[in-house]
N, C-alpha and C. Protein backbone atom coordinates (compact mmCIF):
# COMPACT_ATOMS: atom_id res chain seq x y z
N UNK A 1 -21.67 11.93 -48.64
CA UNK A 1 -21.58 11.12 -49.84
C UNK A 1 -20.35 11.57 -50.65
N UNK A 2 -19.42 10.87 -50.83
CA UNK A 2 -17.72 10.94 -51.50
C UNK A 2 -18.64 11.67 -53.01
N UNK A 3 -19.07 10.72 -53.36
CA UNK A 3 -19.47 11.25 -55.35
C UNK A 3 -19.81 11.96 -55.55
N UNK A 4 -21.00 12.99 -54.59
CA UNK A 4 -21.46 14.37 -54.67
C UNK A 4 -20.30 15.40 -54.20
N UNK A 5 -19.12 15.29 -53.38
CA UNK A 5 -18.42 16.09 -52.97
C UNK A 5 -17.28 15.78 -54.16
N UNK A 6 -17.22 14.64 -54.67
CA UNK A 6 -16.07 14.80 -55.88
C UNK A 6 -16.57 15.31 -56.94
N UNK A 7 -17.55 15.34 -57.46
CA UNK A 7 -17.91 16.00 -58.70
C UNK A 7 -18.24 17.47 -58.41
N UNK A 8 -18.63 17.63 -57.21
CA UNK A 8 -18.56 19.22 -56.94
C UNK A 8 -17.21 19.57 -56.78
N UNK A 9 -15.98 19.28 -56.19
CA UNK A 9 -14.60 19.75 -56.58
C UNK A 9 -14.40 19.65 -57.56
N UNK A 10 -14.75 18.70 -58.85
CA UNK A 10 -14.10 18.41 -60.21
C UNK A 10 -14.73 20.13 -60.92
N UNK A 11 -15.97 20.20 -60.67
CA UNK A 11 -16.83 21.18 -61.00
C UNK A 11 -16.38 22.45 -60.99
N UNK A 12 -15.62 23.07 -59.35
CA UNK A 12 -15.28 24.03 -58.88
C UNK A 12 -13.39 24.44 -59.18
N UNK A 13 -13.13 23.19 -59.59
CA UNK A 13 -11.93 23.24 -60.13
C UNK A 13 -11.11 24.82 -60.87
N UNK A 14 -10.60 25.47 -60.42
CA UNK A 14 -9.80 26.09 -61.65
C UNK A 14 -8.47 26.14 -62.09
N UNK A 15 -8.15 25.96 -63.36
CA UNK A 15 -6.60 25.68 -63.70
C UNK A 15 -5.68 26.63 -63.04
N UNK A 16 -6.17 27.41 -62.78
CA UNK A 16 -4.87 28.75 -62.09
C UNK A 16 -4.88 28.12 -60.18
N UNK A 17 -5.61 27.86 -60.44
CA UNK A 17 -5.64 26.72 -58.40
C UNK A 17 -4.47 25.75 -58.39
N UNK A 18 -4.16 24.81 -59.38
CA UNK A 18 -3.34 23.84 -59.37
C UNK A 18 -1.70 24.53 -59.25
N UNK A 19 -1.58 23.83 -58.30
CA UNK A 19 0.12 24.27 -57.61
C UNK A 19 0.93 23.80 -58.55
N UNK A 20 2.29 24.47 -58.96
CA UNK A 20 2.67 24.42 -60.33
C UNK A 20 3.28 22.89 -59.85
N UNK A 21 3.94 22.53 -58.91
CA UNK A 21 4.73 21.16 -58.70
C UNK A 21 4.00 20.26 -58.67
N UNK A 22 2.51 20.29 -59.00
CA UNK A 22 1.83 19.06 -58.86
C UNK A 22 1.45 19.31 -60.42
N UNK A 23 0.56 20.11 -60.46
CA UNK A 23 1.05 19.88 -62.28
C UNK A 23 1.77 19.72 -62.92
N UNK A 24 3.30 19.81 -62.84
CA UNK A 24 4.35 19.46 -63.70
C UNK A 24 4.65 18.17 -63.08
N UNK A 25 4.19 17.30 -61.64
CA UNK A 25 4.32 16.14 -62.07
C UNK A 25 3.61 14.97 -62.60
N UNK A 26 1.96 15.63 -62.46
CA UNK A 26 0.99 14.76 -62.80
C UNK A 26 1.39 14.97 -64.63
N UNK A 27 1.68 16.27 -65.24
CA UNK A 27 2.09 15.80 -66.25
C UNK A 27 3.19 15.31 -67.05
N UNK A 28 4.22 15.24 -66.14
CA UNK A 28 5.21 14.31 -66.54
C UNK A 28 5.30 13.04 -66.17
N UNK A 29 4.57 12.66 -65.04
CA UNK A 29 4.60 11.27 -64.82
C UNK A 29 3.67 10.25 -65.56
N UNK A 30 2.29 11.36 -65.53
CA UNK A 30 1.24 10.13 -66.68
C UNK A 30 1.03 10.99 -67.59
N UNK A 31 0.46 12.46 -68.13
CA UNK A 31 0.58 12.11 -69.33
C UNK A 31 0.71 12.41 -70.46
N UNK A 32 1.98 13.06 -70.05
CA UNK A 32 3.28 13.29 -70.91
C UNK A 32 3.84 11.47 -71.71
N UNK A 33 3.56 10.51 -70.63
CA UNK A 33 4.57 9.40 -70.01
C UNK A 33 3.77 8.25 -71.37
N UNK A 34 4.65 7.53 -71.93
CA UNK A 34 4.62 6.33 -73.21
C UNK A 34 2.88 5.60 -72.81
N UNK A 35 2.78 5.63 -71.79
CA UNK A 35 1.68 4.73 -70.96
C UNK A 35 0.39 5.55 -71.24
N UNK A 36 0.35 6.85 -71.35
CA UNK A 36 -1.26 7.33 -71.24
C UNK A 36 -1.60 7.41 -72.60
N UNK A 37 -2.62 6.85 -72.61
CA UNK A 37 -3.19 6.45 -74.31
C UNK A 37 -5.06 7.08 -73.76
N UNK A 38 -5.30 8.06 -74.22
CA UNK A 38 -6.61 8.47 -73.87
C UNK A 38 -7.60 7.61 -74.78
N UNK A 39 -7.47 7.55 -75.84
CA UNK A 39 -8.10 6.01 -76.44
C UNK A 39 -8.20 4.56 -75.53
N UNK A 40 -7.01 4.54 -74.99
CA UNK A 40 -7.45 3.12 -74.09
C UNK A 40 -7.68 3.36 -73.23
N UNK A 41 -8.14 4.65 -72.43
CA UNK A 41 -8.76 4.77 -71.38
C UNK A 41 -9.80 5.11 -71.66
N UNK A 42 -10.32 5.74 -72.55
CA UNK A 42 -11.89 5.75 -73.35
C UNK A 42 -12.67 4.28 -73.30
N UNK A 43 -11.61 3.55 -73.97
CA UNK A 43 -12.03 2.18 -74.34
C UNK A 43 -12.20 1.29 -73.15
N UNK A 44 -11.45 1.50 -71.97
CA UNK A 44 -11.92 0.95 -71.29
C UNK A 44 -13.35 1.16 -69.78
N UNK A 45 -12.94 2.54 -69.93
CA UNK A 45 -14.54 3.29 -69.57
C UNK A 45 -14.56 4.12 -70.25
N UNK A 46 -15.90 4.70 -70.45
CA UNK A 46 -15.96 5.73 -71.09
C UNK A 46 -16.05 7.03 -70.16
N UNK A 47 -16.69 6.96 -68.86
CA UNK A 47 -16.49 7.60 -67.79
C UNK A 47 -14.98 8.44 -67.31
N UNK A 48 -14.14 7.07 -67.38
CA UNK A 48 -12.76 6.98 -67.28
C UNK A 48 -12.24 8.30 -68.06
N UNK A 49 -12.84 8.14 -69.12
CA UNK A 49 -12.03 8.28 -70.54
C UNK A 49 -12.05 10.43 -70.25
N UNK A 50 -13.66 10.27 -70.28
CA UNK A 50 -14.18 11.71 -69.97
C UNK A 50 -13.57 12.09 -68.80
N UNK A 51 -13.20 11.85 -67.74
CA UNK A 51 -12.21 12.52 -66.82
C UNK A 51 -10.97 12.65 -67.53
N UNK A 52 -10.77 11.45 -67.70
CA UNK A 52 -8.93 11.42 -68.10
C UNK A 52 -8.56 13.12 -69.75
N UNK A 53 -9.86 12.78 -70.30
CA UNK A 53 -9.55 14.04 -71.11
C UNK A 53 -9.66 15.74 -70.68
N UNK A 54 -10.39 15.50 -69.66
CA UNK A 54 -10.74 16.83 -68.75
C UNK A 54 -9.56 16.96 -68.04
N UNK A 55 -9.08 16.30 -67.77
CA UNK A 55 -7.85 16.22 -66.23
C UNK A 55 -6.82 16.81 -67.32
N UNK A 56 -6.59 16.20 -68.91
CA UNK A 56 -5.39 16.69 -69.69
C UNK A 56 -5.75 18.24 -69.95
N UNK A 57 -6.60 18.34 -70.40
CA UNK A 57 -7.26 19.96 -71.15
C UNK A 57 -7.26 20.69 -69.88
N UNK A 58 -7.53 20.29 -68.40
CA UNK A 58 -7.45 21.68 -67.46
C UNK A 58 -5.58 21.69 -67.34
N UNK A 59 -5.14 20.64 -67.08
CA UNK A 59 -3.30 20.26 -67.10
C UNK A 59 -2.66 21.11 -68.48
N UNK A 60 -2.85 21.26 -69.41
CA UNK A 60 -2.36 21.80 -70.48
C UNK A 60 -2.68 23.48 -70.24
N UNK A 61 -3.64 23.48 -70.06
CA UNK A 61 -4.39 24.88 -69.30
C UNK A 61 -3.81 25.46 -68.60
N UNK A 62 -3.45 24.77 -67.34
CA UNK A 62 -2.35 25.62 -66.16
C UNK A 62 -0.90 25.59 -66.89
N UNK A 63 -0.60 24.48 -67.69
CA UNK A 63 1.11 25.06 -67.82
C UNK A 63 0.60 26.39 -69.16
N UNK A 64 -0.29 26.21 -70.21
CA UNK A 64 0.07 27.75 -70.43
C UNK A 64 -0.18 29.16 -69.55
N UNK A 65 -1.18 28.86 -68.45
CA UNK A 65 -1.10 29.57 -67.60
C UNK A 65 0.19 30.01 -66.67
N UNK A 66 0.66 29.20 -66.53
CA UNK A 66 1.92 29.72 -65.80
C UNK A 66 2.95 30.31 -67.01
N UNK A 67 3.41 29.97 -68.05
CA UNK A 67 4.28 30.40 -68.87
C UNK A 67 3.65 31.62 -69.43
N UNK A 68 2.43 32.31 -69.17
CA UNK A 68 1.75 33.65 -69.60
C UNK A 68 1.55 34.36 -68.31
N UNK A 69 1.84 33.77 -67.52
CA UNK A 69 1.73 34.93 -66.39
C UNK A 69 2.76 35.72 -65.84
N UNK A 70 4.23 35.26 -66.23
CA UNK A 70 5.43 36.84 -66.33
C UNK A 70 5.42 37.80 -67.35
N UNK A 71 4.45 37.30 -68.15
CA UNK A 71 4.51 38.08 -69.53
C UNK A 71 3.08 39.11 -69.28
N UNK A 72 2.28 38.50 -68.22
CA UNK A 72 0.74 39.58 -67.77
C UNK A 72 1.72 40.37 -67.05
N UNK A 73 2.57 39.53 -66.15
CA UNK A 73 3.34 40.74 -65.16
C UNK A 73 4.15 42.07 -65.39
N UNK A 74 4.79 41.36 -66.55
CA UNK A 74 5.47 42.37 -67.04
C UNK A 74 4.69 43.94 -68.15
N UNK A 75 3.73 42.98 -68.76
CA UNK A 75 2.42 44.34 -68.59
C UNK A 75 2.10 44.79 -68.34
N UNK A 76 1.29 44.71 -66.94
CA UNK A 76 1.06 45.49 -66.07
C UNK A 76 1.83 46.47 -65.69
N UNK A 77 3.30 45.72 -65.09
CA UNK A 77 4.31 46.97 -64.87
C UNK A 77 4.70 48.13 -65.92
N UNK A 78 4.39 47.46 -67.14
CA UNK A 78 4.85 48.69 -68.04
C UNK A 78 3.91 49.54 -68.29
N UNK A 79 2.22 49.00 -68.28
CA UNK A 79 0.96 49.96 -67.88
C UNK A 79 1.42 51.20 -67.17
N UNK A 80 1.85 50.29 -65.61
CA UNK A 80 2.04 51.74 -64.88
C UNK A 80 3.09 52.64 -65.20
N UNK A 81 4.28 52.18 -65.68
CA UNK A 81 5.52 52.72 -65.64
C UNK A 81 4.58 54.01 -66.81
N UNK A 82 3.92 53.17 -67.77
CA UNK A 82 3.45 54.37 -68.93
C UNK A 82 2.75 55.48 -68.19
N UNK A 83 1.46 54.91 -66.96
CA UNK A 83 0.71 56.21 -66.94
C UNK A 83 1.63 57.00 -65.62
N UNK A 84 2.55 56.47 -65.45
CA UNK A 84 3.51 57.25 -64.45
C UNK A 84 4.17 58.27 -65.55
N UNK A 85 4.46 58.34 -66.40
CA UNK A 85 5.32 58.78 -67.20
C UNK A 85 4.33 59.96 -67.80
N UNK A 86 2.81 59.41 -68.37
CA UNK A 86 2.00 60.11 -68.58
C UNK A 86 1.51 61.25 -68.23
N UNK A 87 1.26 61.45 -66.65
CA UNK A 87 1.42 62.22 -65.29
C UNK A 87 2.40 62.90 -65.74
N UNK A 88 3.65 62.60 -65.74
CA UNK A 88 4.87 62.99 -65.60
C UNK A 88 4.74 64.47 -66.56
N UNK A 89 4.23 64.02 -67.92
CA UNK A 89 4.43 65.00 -68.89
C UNK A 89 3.53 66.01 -68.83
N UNK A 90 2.43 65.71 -68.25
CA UNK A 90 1.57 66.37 -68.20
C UNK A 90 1.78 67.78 -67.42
């Protein structure tokens, strides 16, 4: 059955899963783009509407995810560089 296996992927979904080139084009092509009006997709299902706002909020999700994750990286490395240094003095 397609509807039980799509709402279990929608379900299992996580924003850090989405490959950055498909998120930067699903959100530049719709809806970033003059055309996506989440009101008129509300208005015309409401079903519709409740995906289409989930699909933006996990999409907004991964791009701050990606623009915070050289900045986790670079934490981490300075974590260690510290307790390397820590050692060091000891």
């Amino acid at each position: 059955m397609m509807g039980a296996n799509f709402t279990k992927q929608i379900q299992e979904l996580k924003a850090d899963d989405i490959e950055e080139k498909v998120k930067d084009y699903v959100l530049k092509e719709f809806i970033r783009s003059d055309n996506w009006k989440l009101e008129n997709i509300t208005k015309a299902s409401a079903a519709a509407g409740a995906l289409a706002g989930w699909a933006e909020s996990q999409l907004a999700y991964a791009d701050i995810l990606t623009r915070v994750d050289p900045m986790k990286k670079e934490i981490a490395k300075l974590q260690e560089e510290g307790s390397s240094l820590e050692k060091q003095a000891q």
